[in-house]
PDB file of N, CA and C in Angstrom:
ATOM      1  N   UNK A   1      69.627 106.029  59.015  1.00  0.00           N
ATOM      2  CA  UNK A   1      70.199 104.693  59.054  1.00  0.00           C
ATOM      3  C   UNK A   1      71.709 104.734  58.840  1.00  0.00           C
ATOM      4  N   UNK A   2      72.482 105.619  58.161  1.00  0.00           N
ATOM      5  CA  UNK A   2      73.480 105.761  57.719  1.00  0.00           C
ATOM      6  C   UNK A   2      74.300 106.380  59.286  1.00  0.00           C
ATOM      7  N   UNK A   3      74.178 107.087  59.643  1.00  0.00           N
ATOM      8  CA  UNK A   3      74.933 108.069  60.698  1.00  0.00           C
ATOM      9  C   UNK A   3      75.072 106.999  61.805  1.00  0.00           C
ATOM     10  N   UNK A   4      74.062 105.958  61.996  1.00  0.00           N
ATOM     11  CA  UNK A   4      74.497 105.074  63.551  1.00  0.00           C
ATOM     12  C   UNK A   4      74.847 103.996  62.365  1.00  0.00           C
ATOM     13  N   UNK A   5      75.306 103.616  61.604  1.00  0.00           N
ATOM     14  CA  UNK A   5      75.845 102.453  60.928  1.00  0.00           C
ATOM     15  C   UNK A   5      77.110 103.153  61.152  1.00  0.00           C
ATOM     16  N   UNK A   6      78.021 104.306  60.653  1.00  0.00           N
ATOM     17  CA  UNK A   6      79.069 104.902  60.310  1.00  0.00           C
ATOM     18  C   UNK A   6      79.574 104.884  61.926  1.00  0.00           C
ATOM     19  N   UNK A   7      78.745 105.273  62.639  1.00  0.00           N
ATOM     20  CA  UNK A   7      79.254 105.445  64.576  1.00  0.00           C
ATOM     21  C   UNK A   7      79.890 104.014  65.011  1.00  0.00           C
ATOM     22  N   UNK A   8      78.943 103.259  64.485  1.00  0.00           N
ATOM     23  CA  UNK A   8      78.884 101.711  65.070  1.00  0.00           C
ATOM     24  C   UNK A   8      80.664 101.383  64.603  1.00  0.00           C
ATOM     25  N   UNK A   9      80.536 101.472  63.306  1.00  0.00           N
ATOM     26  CA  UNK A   9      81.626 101.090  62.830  1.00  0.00           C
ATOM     27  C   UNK A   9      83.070 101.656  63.339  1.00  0.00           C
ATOM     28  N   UNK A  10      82.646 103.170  62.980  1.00  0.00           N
ATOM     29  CA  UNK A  10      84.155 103.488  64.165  1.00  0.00           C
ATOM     30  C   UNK A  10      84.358 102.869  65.501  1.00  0.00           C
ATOM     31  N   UNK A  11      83.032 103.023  65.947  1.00  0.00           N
ATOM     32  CA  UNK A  11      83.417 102.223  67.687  1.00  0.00           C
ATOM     33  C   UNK A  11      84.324 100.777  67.503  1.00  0.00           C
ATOM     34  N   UNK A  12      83.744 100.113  65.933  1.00  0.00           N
ATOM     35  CA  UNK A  12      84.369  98.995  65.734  1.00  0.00           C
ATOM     36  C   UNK A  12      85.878  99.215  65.423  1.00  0.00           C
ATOM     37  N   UNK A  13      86.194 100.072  65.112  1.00  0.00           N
ATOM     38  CA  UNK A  13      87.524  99.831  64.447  1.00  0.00           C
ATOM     39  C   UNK A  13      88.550 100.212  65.807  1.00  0.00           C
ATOM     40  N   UNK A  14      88.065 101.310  66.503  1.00  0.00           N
ATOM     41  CA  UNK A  14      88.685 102.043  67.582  1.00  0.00           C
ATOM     42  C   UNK A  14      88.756 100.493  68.638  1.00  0.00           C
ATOM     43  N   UNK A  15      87.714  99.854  68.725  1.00  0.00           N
ATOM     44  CA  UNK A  15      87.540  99.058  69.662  1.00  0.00           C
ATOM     45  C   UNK A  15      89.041  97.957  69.855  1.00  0.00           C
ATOM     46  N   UNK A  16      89.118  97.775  68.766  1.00  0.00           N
ATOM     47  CA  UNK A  16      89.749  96.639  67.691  1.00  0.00           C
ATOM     48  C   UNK A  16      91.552  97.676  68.238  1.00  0.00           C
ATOM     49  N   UNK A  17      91.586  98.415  68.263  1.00  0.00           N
ATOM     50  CA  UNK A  17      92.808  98.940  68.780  1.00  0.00           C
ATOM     51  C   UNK A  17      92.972  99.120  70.037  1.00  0.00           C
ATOM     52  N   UNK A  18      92.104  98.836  71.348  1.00  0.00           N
ATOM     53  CA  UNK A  18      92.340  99.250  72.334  1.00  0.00           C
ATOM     54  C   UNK A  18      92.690  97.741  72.623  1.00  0.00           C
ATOM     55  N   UNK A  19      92.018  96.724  71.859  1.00  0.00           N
ATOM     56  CA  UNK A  19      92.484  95.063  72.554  1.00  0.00           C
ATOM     57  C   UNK A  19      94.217  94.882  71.861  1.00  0.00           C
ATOM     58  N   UNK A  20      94.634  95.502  70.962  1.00  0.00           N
ATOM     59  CA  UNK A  20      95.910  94.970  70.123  1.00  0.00           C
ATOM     60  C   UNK A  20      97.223  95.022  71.364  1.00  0.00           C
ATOM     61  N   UNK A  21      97.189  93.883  72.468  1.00  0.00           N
ATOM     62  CA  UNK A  21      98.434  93.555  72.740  1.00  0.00           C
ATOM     63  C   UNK A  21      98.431  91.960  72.921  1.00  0.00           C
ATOM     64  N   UNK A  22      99.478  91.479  73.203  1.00  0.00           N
ATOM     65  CA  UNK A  22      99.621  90.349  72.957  1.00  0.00           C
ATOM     66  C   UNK A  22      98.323  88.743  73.649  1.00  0.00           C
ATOM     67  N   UNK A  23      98.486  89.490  75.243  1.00  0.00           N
ATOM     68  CA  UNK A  23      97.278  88.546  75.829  1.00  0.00           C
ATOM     69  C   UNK A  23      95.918  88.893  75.134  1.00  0.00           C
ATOM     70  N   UNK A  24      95.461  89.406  74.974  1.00  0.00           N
ATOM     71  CA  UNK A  24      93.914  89.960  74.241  1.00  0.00           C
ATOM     72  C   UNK A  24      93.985  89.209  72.786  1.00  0.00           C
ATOM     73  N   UNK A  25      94.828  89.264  72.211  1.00  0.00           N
ATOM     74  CA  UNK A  25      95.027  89.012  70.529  1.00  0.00           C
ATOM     75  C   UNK A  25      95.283  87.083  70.985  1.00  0.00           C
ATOM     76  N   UNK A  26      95.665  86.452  71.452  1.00  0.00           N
ATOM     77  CA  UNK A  26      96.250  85.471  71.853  1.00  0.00           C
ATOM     78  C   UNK A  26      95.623  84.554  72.552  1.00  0.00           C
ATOM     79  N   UNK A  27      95.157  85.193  73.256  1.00  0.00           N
ATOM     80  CA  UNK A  27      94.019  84.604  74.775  1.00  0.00           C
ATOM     81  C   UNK A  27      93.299  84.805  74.690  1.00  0.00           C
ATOM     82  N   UNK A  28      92.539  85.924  74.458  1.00  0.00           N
ATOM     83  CA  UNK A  28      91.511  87.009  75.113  1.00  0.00           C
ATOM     84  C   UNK A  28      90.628  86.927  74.270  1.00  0.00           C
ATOM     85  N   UNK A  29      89.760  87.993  74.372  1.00  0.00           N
ATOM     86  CA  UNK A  29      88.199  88.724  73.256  1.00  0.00           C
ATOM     87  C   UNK A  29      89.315  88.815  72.006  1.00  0.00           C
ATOM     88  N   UNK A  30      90.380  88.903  71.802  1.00  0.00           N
ATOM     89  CA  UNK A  30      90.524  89.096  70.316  1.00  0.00           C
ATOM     90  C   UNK A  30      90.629  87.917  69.954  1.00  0.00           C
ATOM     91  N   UNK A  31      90.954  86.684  70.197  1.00  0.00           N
ATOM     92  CA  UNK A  31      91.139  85.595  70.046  1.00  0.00           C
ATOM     93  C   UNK A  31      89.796  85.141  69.476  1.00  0.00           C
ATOM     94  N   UNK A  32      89.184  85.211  69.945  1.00  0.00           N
ATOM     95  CA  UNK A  32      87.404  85.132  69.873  1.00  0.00           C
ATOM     96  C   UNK A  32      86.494  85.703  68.797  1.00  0.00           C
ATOM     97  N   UNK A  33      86.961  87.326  68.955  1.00  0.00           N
ATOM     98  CA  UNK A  33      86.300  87.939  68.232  1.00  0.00           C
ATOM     99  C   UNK A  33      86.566  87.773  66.607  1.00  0.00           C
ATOM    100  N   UNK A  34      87.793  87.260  66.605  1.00  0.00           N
ATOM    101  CA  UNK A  34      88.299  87.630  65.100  1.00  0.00           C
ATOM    102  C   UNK A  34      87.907  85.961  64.543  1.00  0.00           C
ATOM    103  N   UNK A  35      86.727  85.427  64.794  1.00  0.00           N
ATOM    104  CA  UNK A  35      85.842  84.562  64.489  1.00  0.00           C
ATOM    105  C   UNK A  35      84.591  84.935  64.072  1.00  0.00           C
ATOM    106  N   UNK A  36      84.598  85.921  64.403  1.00  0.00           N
ATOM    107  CA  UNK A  36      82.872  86.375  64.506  1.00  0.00           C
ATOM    108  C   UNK A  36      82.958  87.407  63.311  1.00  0.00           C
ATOM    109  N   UNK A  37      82.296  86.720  62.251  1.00  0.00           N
ATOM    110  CA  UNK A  37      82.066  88.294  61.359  1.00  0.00           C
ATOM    111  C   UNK A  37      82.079  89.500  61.840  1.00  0.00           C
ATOM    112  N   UNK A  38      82.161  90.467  61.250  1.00  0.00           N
ATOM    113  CA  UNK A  38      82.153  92.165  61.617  1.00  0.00           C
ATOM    114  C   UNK A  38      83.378  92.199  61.917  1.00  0.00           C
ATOM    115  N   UNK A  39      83.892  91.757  63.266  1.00  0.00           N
ATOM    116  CA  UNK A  39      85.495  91.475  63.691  1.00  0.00           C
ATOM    117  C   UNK A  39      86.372  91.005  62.846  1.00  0.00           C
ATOM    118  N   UNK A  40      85.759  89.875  62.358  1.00  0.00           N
ATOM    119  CA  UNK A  40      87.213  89.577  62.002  1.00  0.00           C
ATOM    120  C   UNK A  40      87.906  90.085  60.622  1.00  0.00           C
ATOM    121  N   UNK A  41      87.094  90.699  60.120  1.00  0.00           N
ATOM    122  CA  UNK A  41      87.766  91.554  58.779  1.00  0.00           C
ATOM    123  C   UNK A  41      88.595  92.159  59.652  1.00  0.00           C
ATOM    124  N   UNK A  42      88.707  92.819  60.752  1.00  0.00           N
ATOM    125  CA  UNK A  42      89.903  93.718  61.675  1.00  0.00           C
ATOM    126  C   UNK A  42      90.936  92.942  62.015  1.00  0.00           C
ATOM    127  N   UNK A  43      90.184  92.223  63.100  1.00  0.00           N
ATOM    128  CA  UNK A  43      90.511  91.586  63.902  1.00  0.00           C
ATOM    129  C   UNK A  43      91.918  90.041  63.385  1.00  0.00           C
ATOM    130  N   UNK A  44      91.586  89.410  62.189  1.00  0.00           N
ATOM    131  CA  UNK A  44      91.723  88.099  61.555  1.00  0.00           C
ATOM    132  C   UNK A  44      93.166  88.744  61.035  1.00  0.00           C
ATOM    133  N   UNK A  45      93.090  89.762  60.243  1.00  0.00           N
ATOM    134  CA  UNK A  45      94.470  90.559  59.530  1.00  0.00           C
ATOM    135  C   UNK A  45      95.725  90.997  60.855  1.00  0.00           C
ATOM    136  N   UNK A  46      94.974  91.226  61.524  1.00  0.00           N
ATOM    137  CA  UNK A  46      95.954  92.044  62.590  1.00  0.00           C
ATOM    138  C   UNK A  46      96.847  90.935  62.914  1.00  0.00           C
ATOM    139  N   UNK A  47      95.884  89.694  63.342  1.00  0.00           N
ATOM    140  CA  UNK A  47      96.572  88.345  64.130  1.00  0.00           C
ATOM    141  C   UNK A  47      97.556  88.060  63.240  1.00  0.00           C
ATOM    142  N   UNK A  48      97.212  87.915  61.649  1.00  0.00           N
ATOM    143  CA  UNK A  48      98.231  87.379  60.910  1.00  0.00           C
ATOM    144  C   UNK A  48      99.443  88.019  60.714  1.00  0.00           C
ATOM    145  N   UNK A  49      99.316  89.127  60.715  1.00  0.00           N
ATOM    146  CA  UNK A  49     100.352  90.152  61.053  1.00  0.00           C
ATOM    147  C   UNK A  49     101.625  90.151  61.577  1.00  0.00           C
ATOM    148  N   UNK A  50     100.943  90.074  62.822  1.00  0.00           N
ATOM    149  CA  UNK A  50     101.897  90.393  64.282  1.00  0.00           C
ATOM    150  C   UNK A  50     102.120  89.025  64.849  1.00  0.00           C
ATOM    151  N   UNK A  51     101.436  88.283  65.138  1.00  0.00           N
ATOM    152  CA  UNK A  51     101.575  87.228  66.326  1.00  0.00           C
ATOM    153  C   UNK A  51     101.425  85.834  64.803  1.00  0.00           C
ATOM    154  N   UNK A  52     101.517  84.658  65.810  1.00  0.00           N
ATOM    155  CA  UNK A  52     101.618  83.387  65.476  1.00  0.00           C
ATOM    156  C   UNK A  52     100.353  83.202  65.764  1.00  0.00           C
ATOM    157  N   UNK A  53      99.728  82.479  64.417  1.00  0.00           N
ATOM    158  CA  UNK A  53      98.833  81.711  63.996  1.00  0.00           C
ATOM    159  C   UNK A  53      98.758  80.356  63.451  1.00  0.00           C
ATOM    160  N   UNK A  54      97.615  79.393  63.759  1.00  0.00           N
ATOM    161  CA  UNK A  54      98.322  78.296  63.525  1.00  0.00           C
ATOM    162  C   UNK A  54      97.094  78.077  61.956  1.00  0.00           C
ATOM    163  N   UNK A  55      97.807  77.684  60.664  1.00  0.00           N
ATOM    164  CA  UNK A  55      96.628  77.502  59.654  1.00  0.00           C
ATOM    165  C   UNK A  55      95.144  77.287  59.853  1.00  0.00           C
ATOM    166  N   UNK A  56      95.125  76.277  61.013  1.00  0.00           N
ATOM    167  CA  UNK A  56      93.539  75.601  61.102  1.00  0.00           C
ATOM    168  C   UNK A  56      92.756  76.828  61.423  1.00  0.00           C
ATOM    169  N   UNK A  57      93.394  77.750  62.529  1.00  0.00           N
ATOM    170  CA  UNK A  57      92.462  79.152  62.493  1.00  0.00           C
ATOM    171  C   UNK A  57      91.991  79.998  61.270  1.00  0.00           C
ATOM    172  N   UNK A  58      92.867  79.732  60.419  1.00  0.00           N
ATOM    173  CA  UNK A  58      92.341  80.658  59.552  1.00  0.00           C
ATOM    174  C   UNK A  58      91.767  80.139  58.938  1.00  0.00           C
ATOM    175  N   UNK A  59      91.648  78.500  58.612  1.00  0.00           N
ATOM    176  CA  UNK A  59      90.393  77.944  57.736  1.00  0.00           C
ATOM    177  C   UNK A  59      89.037  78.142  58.704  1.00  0.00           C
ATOM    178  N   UNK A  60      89.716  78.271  59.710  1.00  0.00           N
ATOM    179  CA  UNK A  60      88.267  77.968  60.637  1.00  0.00           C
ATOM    180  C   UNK A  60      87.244  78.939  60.374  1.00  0.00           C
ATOM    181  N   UNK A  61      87.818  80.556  60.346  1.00  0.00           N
ATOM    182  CA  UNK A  61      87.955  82.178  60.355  1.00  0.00           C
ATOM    183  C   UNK A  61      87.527  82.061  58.830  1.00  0.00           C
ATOM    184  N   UNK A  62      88.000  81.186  57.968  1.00  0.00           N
ATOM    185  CA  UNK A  62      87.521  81.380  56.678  1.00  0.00           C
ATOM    186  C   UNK A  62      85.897  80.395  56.574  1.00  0.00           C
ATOM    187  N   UNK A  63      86.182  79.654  57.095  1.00  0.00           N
ATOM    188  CA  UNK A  63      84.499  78.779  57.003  1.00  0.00           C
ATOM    189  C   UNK A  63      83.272  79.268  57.572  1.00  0.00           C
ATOM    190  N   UNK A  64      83.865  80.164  59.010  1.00  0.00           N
ATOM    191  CA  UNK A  64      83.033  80.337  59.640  1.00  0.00           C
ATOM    192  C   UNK A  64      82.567  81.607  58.731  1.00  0.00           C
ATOM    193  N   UNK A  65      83.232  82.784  58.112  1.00  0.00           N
ATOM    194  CA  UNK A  65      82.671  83.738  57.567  1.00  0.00           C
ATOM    195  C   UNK A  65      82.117  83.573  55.633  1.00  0.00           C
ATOM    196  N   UNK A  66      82.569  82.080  55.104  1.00  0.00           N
ATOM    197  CA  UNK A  66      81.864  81.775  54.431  1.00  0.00           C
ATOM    198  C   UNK A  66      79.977  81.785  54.599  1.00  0.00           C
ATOM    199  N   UNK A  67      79.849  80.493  55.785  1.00  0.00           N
ATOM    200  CA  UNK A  67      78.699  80.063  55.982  1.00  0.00           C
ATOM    201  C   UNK A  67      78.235  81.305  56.183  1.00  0.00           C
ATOM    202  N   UNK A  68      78.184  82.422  57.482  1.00  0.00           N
ATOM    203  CA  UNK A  68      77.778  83.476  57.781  1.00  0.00           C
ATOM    204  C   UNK A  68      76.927  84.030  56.228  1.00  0.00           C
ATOM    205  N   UNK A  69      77.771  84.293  55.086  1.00  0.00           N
ATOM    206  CA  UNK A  69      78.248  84.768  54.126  1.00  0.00           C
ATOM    207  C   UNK A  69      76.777  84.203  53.491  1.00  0.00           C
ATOM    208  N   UNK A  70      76.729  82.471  53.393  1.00  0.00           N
ATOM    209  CA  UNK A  70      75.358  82.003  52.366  1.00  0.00           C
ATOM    210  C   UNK A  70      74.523  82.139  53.000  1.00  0.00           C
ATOM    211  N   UNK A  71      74.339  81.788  54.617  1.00  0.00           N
ATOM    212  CA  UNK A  71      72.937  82.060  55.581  1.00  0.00           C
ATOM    213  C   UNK A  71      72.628  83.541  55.174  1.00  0.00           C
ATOM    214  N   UNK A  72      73.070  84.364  55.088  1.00  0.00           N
ATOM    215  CA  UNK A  72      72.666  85.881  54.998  1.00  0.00           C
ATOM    216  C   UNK A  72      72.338  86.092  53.971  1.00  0.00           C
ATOM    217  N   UNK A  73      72.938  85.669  52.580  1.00  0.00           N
ATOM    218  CA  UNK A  73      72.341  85.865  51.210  1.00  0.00           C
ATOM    219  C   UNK A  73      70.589  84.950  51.434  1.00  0.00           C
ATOM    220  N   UNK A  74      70.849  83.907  52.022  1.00  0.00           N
ATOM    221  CA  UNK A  74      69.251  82.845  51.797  1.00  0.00           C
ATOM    222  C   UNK A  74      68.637  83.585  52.422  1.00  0.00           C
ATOM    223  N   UNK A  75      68.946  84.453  53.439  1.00  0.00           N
ATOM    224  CA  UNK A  75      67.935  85.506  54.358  1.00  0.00           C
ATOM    225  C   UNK A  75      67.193  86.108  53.613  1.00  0.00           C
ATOM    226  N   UNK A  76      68.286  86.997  53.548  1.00  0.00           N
ATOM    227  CA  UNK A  76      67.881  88.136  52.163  1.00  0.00           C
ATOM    228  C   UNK A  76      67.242  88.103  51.271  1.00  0.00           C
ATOM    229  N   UNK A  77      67.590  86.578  50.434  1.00  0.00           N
ATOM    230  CA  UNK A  77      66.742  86.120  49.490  1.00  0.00           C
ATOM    231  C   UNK A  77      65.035  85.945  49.531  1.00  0.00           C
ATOM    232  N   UNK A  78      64.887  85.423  50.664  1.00  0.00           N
ATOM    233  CA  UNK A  78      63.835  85.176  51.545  1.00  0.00           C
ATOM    234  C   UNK A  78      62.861  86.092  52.125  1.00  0.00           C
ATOM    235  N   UNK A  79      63.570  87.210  52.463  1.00  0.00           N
ATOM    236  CA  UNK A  79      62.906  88.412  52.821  1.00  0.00           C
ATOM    237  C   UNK A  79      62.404  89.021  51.614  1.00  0.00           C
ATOM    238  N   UNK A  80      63.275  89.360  50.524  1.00  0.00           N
ATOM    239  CA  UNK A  80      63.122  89.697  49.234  1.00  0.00           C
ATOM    240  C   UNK A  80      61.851  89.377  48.501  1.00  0.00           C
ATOM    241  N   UNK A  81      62.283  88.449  48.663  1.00  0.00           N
ATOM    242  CA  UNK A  81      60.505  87.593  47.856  1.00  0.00           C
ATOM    243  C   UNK A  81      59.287  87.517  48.356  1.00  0.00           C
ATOM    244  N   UNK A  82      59.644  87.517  50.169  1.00  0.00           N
ATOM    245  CA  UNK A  82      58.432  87.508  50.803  1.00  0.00           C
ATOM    246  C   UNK A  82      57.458  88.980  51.217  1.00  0.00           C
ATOM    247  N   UNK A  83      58.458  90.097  51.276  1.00  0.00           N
ATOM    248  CA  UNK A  83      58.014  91.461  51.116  1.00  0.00           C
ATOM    249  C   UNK A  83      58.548  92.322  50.365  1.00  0.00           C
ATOM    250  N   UNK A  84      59.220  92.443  49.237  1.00  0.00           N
ATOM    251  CA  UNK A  84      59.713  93.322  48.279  1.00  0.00           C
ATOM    252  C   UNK A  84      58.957  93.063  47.222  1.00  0.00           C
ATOM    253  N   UNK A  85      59.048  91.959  46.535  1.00  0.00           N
ATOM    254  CA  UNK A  85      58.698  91.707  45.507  1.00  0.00           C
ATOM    255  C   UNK A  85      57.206  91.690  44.826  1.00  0.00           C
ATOM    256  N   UNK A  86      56.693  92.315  43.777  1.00  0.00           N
ATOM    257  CA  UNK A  86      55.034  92.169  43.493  1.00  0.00           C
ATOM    258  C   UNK A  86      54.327  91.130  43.051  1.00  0.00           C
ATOM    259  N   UNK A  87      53.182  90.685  44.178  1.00  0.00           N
ATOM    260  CA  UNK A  87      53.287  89.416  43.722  1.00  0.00           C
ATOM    261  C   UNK A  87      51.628  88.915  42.899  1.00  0.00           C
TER     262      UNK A  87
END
């Protein structure tokens, strides 16, 4: 489980450098992606960085990876209780 989690992730990070120019980051799949959890821990920093951002993105970038954030704990939670736990 570990060795294709660690692959995945480089592909992620490498990926995340082949989009870094201005139309892609601006316009493009990076524009996009750095909405979407997984991405945008890369993706969200880079923008703020380099290029112009306008605040509402980053609350947006911040809400959207909040919610992500509690749906996945209630998952978890859920799974937890329904097959981990002795009942």
């Amino acid at each position: 489980m570990q060795a294709p989690f660690y692959l995945l992730m480089l592909g992620l990070y490498y990926g995340t450098l082949l989009i870094n120019n201005v139309h892609h980051m601006q316009h493009g799949v990076g524009r996009v992606l750095s909405f979407v959890p997984g991405f945008s821990m890369l993706l969200m920093p880079l923008r703020l960085l380099y290029y112009t951002i306008h605040p509402l993105e980053i609350g947006i970038g911040l809400l959207i990876s909040l919610g992500f954030l509690i749906g996945f704990y209630r998952f978890g939670l859920a799974y937890y209780k329904r097959f981990i736990t002795i009942k």
